[in-house]
Protein backbone atom coordinates (compact mmCIF):
# COMPACT_ATOMS: atom_id res chain seq x y z
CA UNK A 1 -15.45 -92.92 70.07
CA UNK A 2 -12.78 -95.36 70.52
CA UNK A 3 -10.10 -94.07 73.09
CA UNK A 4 -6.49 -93.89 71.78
CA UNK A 5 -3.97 -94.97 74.56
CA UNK A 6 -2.22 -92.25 76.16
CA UNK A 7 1.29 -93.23 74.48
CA UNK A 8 -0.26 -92.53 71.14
CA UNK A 9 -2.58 -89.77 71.76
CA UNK A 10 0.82 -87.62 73.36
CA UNK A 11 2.72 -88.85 70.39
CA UNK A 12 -0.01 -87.75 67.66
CA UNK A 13 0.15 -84.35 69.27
CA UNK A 14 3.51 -83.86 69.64
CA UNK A 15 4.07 -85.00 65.99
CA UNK A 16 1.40 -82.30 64.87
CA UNK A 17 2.79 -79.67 66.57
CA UNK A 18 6.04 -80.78 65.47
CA UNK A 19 4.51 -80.54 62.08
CA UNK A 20 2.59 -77.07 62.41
CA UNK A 21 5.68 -75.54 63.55
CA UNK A 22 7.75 -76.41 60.67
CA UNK A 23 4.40 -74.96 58.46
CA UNK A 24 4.34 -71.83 60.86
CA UNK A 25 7.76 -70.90 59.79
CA UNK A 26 7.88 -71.15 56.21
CA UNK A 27 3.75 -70.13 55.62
CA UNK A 28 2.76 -66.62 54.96
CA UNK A 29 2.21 -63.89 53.03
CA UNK A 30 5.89 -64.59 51.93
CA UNK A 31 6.62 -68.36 51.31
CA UNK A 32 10.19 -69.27 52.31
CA UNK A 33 12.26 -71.85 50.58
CA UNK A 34 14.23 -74.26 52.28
CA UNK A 35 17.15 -72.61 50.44
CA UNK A 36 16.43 -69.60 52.76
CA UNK A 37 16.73 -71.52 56.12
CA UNK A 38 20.26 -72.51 54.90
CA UNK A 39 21.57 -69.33 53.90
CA UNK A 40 22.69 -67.83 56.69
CA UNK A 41 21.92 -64.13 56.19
CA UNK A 42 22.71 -64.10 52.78
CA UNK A 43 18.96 -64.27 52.11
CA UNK A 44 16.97 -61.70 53.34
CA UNK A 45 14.19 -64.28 53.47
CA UNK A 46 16.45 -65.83 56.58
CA UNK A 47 15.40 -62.63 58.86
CA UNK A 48 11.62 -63.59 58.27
CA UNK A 49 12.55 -66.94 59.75
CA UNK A 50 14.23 -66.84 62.41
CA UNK A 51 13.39 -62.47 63.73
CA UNK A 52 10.03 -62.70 62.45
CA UNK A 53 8.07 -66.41 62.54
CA UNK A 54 10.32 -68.25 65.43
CA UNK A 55 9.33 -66.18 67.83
CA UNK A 56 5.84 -65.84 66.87
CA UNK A 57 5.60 -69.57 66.50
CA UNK A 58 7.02 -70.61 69.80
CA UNK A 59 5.17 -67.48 71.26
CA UNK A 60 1.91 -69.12 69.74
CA UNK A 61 2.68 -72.64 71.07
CA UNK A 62 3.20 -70.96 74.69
CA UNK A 63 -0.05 -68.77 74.73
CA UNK A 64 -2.10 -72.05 73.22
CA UNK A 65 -0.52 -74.49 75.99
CA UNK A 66 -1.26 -71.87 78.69
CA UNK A 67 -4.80 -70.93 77.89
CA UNK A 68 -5.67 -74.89 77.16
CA UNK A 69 -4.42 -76.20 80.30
CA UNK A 70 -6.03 -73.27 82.50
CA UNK A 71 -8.86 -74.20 80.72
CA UNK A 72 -8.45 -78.18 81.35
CA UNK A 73 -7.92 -77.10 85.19
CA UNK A 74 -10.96 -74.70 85.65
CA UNK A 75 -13.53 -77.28 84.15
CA UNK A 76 -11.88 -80.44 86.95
CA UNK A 77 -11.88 -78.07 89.37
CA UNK A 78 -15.48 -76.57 89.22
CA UNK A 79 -16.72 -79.66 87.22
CA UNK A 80 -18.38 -77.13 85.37
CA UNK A 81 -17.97 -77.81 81.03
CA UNK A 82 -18.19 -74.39 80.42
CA UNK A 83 -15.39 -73.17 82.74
CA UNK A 84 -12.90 -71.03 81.06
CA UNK A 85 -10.40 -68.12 81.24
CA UNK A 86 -12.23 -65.74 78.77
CA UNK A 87 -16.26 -67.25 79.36
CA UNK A 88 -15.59 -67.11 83.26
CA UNK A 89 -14.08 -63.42 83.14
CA UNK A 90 -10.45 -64.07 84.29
CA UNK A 91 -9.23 -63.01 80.72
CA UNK A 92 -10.80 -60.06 80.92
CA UNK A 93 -9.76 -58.95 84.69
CA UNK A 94 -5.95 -59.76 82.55
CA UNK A 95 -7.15 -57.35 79.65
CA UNK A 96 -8.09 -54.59 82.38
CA UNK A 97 -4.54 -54.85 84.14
CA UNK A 98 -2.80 -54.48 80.84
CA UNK A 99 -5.00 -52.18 79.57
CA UNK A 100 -4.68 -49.61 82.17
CA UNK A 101 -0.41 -49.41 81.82
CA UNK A 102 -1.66 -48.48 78.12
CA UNK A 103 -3.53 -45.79 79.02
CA UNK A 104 -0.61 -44.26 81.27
CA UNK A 105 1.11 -44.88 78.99
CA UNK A 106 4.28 -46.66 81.27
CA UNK A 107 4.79 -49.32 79.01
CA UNK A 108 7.56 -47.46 77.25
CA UNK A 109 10.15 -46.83 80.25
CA UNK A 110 9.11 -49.58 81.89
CA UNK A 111 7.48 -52.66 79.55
CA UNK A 112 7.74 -55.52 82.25
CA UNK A 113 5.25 -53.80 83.87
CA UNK A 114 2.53 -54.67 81.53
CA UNK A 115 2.60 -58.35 81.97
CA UNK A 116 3.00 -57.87 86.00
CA UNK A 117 -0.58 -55.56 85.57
CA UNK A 118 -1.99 -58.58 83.06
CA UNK A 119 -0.87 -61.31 85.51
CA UNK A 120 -2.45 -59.45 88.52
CA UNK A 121 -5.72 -58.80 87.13
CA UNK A 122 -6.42 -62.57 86.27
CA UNK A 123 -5.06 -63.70 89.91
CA UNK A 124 -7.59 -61.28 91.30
CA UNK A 125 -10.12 -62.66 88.44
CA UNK A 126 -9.43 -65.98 89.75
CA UNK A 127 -9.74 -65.19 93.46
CA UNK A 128 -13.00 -63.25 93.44
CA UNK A 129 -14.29 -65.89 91.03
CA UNK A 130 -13.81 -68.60 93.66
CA UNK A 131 -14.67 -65.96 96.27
CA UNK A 132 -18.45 -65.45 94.48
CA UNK A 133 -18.87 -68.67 93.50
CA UNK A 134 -17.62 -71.44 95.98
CA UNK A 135 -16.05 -74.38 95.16
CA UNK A 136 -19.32 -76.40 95.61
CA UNK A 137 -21.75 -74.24 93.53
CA UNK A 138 -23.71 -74.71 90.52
CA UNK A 139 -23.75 -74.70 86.94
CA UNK A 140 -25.50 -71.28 87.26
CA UNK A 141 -23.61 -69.57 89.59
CA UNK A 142 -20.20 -69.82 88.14
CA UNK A 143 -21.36 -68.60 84.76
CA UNK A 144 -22.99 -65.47 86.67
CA UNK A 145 -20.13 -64.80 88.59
CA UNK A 146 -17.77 -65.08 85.13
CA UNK A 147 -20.94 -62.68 83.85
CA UNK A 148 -19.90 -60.01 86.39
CA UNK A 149 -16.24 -60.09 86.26
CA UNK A 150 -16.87 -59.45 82.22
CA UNK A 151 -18.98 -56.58 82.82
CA UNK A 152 -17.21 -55.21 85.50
CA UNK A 153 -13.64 -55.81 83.45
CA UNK A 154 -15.63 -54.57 80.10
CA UNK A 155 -16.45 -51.19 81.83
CA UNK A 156 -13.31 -50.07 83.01
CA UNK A 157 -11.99 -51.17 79.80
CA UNK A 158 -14.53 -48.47 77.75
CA UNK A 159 -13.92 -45.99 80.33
CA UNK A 160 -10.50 -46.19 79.92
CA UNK A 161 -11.09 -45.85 76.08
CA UNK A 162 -13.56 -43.10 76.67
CA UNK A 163 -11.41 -40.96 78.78
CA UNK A 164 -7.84 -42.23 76.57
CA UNK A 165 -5.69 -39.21 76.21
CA UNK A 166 -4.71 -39.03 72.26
CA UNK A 167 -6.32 -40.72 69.44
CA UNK A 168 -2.87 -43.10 69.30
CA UNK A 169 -3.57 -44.73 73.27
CA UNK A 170 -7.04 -45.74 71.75
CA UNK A 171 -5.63 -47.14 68.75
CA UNK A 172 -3.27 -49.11 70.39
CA UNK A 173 -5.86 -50.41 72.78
CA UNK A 174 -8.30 -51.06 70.82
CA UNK A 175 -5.70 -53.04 68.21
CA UNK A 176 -4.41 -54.71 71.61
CA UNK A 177 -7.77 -56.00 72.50
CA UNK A 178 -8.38 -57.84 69.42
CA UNK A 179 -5.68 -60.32 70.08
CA UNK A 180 -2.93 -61.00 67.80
CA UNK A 181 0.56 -63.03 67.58
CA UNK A 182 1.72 -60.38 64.30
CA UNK A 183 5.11 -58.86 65.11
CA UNK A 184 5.75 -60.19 68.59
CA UNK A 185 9.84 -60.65 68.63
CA UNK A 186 11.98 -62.13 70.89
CA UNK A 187 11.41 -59.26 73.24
CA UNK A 188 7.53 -60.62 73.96
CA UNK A 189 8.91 -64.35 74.27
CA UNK A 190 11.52 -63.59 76.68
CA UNK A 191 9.07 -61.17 78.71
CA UNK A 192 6.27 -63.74 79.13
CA UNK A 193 8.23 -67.12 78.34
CA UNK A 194 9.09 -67.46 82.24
CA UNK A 195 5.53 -66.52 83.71
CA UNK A 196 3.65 -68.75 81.58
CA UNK A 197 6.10 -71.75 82.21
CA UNK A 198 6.32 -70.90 86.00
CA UNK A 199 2.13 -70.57 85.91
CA UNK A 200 1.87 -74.21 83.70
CA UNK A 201 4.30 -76.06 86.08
CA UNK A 202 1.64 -75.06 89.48
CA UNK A 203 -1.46 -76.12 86.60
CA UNK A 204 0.26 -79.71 86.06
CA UNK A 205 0.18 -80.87 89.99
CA UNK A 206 -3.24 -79.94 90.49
CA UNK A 207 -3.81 -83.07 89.07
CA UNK A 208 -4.65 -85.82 92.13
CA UNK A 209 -6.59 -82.92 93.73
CA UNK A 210 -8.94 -82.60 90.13
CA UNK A 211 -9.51 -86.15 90.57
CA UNK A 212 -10.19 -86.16 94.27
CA UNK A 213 -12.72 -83.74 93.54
CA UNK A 214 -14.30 -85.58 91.16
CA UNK A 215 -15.81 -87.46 94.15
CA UNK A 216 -17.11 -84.19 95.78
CA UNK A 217 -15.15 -81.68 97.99
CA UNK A 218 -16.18 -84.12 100.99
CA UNK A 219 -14.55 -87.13 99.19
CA UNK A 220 -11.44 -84.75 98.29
CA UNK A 221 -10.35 -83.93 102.14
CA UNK A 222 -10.91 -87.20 102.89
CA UNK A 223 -8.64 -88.34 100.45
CA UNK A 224 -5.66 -85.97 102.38
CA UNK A 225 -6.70 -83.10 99.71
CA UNK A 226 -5.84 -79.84 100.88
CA UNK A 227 -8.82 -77.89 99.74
CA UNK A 228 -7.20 -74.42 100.48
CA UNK A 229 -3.69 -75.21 98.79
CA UNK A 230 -5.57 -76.48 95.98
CA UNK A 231 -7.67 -72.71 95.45
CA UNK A 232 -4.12 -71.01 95.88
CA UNK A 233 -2.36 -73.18 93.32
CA UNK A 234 -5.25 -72.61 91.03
CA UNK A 235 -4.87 -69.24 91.36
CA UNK A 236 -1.84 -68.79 91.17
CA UNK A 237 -1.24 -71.02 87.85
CA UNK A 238 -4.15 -69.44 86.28
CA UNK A 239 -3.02 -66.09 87.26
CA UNK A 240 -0.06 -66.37 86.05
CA UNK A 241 -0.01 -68.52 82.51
CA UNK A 242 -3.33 -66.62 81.49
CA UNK A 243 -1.88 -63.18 82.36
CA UNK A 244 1.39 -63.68 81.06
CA UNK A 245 -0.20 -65.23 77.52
CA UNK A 246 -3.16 -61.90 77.46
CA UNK A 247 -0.39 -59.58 78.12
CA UNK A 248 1.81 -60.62 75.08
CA UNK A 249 -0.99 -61.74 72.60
CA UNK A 250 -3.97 -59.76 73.47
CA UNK A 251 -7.49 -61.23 74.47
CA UNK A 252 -7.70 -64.38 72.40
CA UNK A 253 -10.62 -66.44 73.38
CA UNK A 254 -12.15 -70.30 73.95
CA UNK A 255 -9.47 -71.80 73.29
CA UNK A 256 -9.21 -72.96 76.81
CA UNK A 257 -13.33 -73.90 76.32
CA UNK A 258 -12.68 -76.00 72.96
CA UNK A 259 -9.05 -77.81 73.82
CA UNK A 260 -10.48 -79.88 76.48
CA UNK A 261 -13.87 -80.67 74.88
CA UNK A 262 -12.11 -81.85 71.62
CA UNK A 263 -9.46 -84.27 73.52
CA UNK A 264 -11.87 -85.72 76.66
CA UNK A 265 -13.46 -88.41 74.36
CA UNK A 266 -9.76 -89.59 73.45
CA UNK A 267 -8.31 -89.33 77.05
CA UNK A 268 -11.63 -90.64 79.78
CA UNK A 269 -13.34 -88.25 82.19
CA UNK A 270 -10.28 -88.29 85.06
CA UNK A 271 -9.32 -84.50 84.90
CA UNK A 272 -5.96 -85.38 85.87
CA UNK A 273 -5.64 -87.23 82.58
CA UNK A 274 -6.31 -84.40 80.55
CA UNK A 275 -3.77 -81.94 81.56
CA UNK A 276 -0.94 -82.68 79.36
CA UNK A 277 -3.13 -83.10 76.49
CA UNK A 278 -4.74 -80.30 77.06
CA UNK A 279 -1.63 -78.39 77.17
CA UNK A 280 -0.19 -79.66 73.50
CA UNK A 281 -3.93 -79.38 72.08
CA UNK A 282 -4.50 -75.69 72.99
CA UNK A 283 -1.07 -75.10 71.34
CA UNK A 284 -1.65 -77.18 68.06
CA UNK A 285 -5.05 -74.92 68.20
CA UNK A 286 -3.62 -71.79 68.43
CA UNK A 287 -0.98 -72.66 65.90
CA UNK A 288 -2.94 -73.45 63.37
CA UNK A 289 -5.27 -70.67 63.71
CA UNK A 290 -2.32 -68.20 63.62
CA UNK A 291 -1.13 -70.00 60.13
CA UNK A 292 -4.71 -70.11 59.15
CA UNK A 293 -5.09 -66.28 59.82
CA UNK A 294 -1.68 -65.25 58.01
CA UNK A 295 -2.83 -67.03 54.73
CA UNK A 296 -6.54 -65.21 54.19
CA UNK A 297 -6.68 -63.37 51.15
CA UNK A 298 -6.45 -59.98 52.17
CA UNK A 299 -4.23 -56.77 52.43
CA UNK A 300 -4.13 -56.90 56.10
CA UNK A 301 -3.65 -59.95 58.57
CA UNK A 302 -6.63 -61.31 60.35
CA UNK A 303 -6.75 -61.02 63.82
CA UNK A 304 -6.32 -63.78 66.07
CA UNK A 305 -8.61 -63.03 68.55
CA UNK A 306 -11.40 -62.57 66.06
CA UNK A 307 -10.46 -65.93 64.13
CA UNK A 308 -10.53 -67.48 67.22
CA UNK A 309 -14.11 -65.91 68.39
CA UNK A 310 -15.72 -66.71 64.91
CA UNK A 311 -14.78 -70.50 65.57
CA UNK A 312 -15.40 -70.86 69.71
CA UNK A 313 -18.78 -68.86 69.03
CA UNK A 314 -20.57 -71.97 67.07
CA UNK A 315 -18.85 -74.37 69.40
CA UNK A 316 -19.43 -72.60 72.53
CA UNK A 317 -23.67 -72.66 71.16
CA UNK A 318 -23.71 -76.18 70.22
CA UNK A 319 -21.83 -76.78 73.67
CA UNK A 320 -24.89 -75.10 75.56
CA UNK A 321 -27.37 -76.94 73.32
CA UNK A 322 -26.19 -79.91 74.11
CA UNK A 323 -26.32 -78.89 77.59
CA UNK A 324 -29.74 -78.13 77.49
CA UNK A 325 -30.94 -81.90 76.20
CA UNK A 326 -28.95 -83.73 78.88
CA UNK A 327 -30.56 -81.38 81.34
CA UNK A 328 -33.73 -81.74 79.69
């Protein structure tokens, strides 16, 4: 595949999210004229606009950025193509933190405190994913060790359902869990807005050290890399641009597998080349799913997180197929 210079490739995704935003805010269950966007309150179509789908869409451009470029990072830094938030389990450790100030129930006095709990569970995700796995280690290990942070995230999860005071706490986790941008407001945007841009800015200057390490953790420190600033940044960023983007949109999955996959071709294998991209792709992704989502033909919306699941799933098997013949 012919590579498109970097100039063009950042201005073709720029334009399309450019493009899907303007869709995002007038598509949906209710179409809204350009006669609406002018009105200034005097339609009621004007609310849906600007209280409803601005937040959401800028909400959905922020959680698609974040989980893309932790996604971009974790593959350069483990050189592993299968590195991820959700496959590798750091998702999930996010899910558990949020998902426990559910079932207390503390989210009402004090709301800030679930995105703190989501934003601590991936750093710790992170942390004892590099702690199990090494920097150094194999194909194999890292998808084991992302094996047993899901299971061990998935179980407190279901016992937190299992033991879930009122029928109401399960409902709302369960509904949580599925992943969705539907009614977020302002509220959400300003709440996570500053983590995830905070979490993306420590992502973006990991950049020399992913290419340093494309030469082996040997060729890295000789190169001046700081190996141990390097895991902290990671964890950090990850931590907090995963956890911030879980705790306002739920558990929405491989996008952070499929952004990078889709844009490497166009950008070369340096790692530090496909950060940025990787960053506009995941939200173009995530955008369009969300539009794609509000316009099925039914009475109730789609989830995100299942949309998203019923389109990594194929590309996450033809990933490991592919796998499987180069190995072969």
């Amino acid at each position: 595949m012919k590579r498109l210079g970097r100039p063009w490739l950042f201005g073709a995704l720029v334009l399309g999210l450019f493009l899907l935003g303007a869709l995002s805010l007038v598509a949906g269950k209710v179409w809204v004229p350009w006669s609406a966007w002018t009105s200034a309150g005097a339609d009621p179509r004007w609310a849906i606009v600007f209280e409803l789908r601005l937040p959401r869409t800028l909400l959905g451009m922020l959680v698609g950025a974040a989980l893309g470029l932790s996604g971009a990072v974790l593959q350069g830094y483990t050189r592993n193509p299968l590195a991820d938030p959700g496959v590798l389990g750091v998702s999930a450790m996010a899910a558990l933190g949020a998902v426990l100030t559910l079932y207390y129930g503390v989210t009402d006095a004090t709301p800030w405190l679930l995105p703190v709990a989501a934003i601590v569970g991936a750093a710790l995700g992170v942390a004892a994913l590099l702690l199990l796995a090494g920097a150094t280690s194999s194909l194999v290990t890292f998808i084991l060790a992302g094996a047993v942070l899901n299971v061990i995230a998935s179980a407190g999860v279901s016992l937190a359902l299992s033991l879930a005071p009122n029928p109401w706490a399960v409902n709302e986790i369960v509904d949580w869990l599925m992943g969705s941008l539907a009614d977020r407001s302002v509220e959400e945007l300003r709440l996570a807005a500053p983590f995830i841009a905070l979490g993306c800015a420590l992502l973006l200057t990991t950049g020399r050290a992913l290419d340093a390490l494309t030469l082996g953790e040997a060729g890295a420190l000789s190169l001046g890399v700081s190996m141990r600033a390097t895991r902290w940044t990671l964890a950090a960023g990850v931590g907090l641009a995963a956890g911030a983007s879980v705790a306002v949109s739920g558990v929405i999955g491989f996008v952070g597998l499929v952004t990078p996959h889709l844009l490497r071709p166009l950008v070369g294998s340096r790692p530090g080349a496909l950060l940025w991209p990787s960053a506009l792709g995941g939200a173009l992704i995530v955008l369009a799913a969300d539009i794609l989502v509000r316009l099925t033909p039914a009475a109730g919306e789609v989830k995100l997180g299942v949309a998203m699941a019923a389109l990594g799933g194929p590309f996450f098997l033809g990933l490991l197929f592919m796998l499987r013949r180069r190995i072969a």
